[in-house]
N, C-alpha and C. Protein backbone atom coordinates (compact mmCIF):
# COMPACT_ATOMS: atom_id res chain seq x y z
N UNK A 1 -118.28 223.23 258.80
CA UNK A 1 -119.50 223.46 258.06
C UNK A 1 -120.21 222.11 257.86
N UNK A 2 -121.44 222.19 258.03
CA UNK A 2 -122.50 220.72 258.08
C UNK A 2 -122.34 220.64 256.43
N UNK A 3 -122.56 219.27 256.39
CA UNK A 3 -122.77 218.86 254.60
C UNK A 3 -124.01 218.87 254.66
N UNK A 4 -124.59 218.87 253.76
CA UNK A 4 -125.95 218.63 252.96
C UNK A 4 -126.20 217.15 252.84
N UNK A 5 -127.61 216.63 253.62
CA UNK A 5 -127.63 215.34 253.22
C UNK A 5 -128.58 215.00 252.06
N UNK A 6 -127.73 213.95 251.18
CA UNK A 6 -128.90 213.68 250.39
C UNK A 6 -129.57 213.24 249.91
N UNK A 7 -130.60 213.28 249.29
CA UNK A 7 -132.29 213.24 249.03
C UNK A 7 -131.71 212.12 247.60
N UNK A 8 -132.12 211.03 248.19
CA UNK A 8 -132.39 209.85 246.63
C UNK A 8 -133.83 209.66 246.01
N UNK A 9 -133.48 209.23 245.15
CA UNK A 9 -134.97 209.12 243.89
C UNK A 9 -135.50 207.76 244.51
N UNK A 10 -136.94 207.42 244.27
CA UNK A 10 -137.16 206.22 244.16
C UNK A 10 -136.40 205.40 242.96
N UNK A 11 -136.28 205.94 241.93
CA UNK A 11 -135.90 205.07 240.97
C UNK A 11 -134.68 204.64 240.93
N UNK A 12 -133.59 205.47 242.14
CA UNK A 12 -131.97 205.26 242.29
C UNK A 12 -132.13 204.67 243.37
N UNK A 13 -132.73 204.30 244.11
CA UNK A 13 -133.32 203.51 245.47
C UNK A 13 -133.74 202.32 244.63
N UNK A 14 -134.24 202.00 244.07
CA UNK A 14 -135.15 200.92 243.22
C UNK A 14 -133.53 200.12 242.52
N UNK A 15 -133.00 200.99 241.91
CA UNK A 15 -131.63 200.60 241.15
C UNK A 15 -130.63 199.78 241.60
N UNK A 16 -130.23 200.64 242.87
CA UNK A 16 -129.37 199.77 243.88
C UNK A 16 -130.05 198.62 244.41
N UNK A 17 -131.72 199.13 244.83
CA UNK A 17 -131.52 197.81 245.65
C UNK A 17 -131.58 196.52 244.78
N UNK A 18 -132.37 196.59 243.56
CA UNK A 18 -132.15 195.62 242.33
C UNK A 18 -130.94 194.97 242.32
N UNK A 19 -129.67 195.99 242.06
CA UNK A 19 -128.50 195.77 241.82
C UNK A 19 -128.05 194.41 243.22
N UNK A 20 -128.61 195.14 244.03
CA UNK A 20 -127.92 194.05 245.43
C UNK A 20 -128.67 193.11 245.54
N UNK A 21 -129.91 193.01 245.29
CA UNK A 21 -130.76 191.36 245.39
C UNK A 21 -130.23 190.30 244.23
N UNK A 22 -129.55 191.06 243.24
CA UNK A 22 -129.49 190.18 242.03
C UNK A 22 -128.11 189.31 242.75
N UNK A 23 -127.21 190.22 243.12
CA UNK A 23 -125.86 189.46 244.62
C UNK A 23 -124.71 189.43 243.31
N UNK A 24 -124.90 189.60 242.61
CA UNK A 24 -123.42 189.85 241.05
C UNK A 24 -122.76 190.24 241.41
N UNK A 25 -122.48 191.10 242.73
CA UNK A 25 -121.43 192.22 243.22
C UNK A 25 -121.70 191.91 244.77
N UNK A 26 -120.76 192.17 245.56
CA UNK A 26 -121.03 192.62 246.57
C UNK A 26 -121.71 193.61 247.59
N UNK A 27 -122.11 193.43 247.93
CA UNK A 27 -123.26 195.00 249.04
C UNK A 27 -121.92 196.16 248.93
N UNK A 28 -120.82 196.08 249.82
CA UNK A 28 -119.61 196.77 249.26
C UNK A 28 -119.31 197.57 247.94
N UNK A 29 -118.83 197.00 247.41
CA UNK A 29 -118.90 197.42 245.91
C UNK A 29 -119.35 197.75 245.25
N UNK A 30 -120.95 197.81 245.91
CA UNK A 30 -122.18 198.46 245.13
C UNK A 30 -121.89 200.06 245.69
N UNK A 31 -121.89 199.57 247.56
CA UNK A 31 -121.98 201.03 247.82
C UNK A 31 -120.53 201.54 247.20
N UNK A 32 -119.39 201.38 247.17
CA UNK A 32 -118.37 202.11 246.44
C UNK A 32 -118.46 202.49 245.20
N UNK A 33 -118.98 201.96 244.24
CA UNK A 33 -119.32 202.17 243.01
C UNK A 33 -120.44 203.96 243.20
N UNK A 34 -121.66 203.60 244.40
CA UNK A 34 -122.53 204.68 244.13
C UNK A 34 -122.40 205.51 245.41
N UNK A 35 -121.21 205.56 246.18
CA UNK A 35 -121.15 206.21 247.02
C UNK A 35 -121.47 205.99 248.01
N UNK A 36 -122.07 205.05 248.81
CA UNK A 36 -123.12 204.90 249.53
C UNK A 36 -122.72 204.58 250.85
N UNK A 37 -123.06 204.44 252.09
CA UNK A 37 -122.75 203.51 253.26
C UNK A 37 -123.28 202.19 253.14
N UNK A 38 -122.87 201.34 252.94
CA UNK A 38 -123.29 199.87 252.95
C UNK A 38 -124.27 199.38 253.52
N UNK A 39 -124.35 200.10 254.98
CA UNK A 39 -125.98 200.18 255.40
C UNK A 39 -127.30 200.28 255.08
N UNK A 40 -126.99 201.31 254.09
CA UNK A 40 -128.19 202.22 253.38
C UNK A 40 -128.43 201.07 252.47
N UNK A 41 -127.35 200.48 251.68
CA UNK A 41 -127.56 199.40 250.60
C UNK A 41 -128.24 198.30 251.34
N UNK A 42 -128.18 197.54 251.99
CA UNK A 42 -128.94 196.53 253.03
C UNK A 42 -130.31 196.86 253.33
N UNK A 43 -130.09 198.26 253.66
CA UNK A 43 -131.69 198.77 254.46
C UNK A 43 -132.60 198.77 253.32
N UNK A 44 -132.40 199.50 252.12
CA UNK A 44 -132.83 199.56 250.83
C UNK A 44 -133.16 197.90 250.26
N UNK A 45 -132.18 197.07 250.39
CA UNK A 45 -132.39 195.56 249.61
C UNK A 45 -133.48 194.93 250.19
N UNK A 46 -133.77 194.99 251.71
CA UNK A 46 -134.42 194.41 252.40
C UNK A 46 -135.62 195.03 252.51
N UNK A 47 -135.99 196.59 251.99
CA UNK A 47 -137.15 197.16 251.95
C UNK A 47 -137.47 196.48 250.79
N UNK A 48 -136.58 196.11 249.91
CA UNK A 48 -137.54 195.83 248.24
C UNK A 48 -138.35 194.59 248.32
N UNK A 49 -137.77 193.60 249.08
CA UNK A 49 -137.83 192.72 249.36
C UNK A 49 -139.07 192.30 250.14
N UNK A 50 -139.21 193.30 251.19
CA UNK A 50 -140.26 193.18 251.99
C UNK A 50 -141.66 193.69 250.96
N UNK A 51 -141.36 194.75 250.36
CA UNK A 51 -142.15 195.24 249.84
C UNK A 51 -142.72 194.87 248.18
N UNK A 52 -142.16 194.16 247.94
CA UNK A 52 -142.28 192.99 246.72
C UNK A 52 -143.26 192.45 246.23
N UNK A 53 -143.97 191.82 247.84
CA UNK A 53 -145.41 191.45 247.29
C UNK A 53 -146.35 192.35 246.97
N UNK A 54 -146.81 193.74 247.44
CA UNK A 54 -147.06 194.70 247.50
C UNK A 54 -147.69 194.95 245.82
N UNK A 55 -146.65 194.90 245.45
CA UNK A 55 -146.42 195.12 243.78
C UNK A 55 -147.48 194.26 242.82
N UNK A 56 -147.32 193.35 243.31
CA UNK A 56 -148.65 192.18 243.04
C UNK A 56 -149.55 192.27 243.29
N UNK A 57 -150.17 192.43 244.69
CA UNK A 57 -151.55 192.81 245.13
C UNK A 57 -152.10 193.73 244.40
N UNK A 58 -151.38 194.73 244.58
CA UNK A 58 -151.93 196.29 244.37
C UNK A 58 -151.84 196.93 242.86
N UNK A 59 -150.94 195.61 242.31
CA UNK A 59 -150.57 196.25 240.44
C UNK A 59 -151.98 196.74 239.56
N UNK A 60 -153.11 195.88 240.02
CA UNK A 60 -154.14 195.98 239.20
C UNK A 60 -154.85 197.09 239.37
N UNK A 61 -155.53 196.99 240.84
CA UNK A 61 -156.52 197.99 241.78
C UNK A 61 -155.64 199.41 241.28
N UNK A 62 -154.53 199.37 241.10
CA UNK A 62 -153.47 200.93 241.48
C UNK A 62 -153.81 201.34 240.02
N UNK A 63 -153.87 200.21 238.89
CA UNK A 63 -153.84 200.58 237.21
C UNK A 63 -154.94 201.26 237.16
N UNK A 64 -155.93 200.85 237.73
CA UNK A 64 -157.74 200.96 237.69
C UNK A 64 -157.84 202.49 238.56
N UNK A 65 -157.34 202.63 239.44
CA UNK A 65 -157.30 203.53 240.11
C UNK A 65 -156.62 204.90 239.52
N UNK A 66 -155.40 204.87 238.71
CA UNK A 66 -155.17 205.70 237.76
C UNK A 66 -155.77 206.11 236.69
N UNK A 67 -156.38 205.28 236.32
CA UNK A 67 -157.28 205.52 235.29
C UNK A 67 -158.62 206.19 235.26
N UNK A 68 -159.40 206.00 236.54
CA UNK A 68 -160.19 206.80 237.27
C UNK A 68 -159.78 207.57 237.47
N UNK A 69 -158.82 208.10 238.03
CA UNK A 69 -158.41 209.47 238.18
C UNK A 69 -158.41 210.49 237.18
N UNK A 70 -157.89 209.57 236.50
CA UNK A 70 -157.26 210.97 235.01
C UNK A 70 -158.85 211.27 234.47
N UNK A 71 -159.83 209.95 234.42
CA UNK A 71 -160.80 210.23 233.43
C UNK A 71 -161.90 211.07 234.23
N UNK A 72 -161.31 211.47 235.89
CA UNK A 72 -162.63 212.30 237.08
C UNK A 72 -161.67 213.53 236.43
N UNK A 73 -160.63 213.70 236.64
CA UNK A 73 -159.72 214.61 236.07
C UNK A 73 -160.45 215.48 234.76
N UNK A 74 -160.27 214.59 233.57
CA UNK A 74 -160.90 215.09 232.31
C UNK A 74 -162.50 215.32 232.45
N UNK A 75 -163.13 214.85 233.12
CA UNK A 75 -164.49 215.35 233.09
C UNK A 75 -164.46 216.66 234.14
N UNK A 76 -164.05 216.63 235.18
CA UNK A 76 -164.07 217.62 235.79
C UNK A 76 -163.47 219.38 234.72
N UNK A 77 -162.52 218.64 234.30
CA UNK A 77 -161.76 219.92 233.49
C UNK A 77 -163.36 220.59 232.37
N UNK A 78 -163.85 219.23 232.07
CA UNK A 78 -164.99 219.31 230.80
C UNK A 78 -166.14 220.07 231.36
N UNK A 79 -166.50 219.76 232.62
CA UNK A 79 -167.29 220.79 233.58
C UNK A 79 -167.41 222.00 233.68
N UNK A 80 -165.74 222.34 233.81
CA UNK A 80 -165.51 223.54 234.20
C UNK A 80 -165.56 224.77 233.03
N UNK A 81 -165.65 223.65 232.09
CA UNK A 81 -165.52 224.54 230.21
C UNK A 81 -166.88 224.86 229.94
N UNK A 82 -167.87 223.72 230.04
CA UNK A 82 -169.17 224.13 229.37
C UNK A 82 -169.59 225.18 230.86
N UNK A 83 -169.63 224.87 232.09
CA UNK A 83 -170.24 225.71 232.77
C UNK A 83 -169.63 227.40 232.42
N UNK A 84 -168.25 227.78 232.33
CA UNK A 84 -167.96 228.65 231.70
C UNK A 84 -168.24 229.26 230.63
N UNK A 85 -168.58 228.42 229.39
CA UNK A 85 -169.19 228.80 228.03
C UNK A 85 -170.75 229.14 228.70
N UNK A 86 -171.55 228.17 229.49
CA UNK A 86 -172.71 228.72 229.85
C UNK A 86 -173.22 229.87 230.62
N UNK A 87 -172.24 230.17 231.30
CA UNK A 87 -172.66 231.44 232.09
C UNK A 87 -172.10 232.73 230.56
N UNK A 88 -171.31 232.52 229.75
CA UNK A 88 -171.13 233.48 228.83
C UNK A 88 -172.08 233.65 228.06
N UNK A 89 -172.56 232.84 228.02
CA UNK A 89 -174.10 232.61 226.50
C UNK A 89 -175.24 233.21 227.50
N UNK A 90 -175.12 232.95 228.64
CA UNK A 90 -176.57 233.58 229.71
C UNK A 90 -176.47 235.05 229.48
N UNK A 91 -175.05 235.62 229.74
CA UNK A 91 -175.01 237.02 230.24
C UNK A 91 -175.27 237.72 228.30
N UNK A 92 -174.58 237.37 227.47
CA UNK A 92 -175.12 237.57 226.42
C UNK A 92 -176.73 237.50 225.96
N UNK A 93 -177.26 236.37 226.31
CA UNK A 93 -178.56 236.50 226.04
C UNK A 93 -179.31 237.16 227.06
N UNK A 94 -179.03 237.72 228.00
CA UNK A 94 -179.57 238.79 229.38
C UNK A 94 -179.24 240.05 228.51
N UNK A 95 -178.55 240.17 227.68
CA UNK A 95 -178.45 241.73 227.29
C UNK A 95 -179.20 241.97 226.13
N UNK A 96 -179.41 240.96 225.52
CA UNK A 96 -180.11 240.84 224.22
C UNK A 96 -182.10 241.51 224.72
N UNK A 97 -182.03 240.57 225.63
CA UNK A 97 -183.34 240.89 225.87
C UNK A 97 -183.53 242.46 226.45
């Protein structure tokens, strides 16, 4: 019977590879501790690594960019309320007359 392979978090990806750049332990011992193939621990250390600066560039633009979102988000939601209340107040005042 095939095993199930499996699916890690960024944040347990983020953990280990932390754990192995800091070098307190061995790549080994990390993966024995979390199960891992030692490979995966390397491939992971060296993605963080690469991807490091990343974090810097993009920390600000990405903050700004969330924030736009949520607030196109909340107006859009705010749109969708008054245009709703307005077509209710139309069809009410269409019967009135």
């Amino acid at each position: 019977m095939k095993r199930k392979r499996q699916k890690h978090t960024a944040a347990f990806k983020a953990k280990v590879a932390l754990e192995a750049i800091r070098e307190q332990t061995t790549i080994a011992e990390i993966a024995r501790v979390y199960k891992l193939n030692p490979n995966l621990v390397h491939k992971w250390k060296a993605e963080a690594i690469e991807r490091m600066a990343v974090v810097f560039e993009q920390g600000r633009a990405s903050d700004d960019e969330a924030l736009g979102a949520e607030r196109e988000t909340e107006l859009l939601r705010k749109v969708g309320q008054l245009t709703l209340e307005n077509d209710f107040l139309a069809r009410g005042l269409a019967r009135i007359r």
